[in-house]
Protein backbone atom coordinates (compact mmCIF):
# COMPACT_ATOMS: atom_id res chain seq x y z
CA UNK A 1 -12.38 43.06 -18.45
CA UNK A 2 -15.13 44.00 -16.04
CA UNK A 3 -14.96 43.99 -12.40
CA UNK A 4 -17.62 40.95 -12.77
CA UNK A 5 -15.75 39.13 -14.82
CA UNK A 6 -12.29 39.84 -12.87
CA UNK A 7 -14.29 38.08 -9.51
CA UNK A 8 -15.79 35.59 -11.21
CA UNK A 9 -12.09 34.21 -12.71
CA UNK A 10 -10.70 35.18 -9.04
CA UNK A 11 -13.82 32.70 -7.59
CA UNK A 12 -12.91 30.09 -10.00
CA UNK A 13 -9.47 30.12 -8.93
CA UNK A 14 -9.97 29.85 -5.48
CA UNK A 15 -12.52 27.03 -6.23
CA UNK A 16 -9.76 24.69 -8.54
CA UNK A 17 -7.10 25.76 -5.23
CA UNK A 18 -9.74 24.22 -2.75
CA UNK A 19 -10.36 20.95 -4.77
CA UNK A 20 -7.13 20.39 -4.99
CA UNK A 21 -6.13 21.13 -1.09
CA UNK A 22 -9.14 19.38 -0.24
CA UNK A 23 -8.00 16.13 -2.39
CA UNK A 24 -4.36 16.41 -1.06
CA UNK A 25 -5.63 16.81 2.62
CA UNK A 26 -7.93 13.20 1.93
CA UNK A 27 -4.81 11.59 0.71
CA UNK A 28 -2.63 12.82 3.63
CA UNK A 29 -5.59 11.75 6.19
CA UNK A 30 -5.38 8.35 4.82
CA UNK A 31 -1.09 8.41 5.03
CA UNK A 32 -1.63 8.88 8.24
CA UNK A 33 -4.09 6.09 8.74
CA UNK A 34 -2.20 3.70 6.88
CA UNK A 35 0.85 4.69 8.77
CA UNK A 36 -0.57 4.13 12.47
CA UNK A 37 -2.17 0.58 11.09
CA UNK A 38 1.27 -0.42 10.19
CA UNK A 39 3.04 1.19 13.47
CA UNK A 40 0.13 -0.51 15.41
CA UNK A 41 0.71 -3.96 13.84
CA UNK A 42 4.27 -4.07 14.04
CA UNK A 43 4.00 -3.45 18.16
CA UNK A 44 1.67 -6.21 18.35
CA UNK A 45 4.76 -8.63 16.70
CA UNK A 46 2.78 -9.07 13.44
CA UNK A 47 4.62 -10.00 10.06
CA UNK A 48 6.61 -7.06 8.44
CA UNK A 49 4.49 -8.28 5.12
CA UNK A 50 1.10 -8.28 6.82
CA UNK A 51 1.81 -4.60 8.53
CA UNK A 52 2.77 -3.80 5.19
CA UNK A 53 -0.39 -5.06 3.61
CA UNK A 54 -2.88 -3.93 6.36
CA UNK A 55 -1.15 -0.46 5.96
CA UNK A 56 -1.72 -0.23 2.50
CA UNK A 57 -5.63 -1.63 2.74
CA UNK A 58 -6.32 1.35 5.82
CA UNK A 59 -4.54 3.73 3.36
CA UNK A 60 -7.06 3.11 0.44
CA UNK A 61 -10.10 2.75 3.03
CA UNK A 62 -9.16 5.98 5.06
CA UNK A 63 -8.56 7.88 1.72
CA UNK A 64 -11.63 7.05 0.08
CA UNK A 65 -13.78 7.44 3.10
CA UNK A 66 -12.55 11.12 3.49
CA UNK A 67 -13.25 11.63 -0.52
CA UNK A 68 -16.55 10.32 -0.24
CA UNK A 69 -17.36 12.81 2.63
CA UNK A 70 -15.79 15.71 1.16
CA UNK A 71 -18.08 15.14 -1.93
CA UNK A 72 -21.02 14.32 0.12
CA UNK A 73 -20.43 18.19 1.82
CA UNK A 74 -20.02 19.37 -1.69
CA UNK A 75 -16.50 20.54 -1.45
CA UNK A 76 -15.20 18.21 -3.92
């Protein structure tokens, strides 16, 4: 194997690593959205059910709004 083809497999391979870090740091982003929504809501005496729901709702939102930029800067 050439030195070219050696970097270019090494590139690749960093590449796949930074989709996937990049995909697992959008997912924790919107844990930790859907976590303060529910934290939030609960302190304000809402329904466990309702926290619950909310939570889950600002977990999709928050997720998908950090995918959608992380594509839009080409890193996805």
């Amino acid at each position: 194997m050439t030195s070219t083809n050696a970097t270019a497999a090494r590139l690749e391979q960093a590449q796949s690593k930074i989709r996937f870090l990049s995909i697992a740091v959008a997912l924790l982003v919107g844990v930790v959205g859907g976590m303060a929504t529910g934290i939030v809501l609960r302190m304000l005496d809402a329904p466990a059910l309702v926290a619950v729901g909310s939570a889950g709702g600002a977990f999709v939102a928050v997720a998908t709004l950090a995918l959608v930029v992380e594509a839009r800067m080409n890193r996805v």
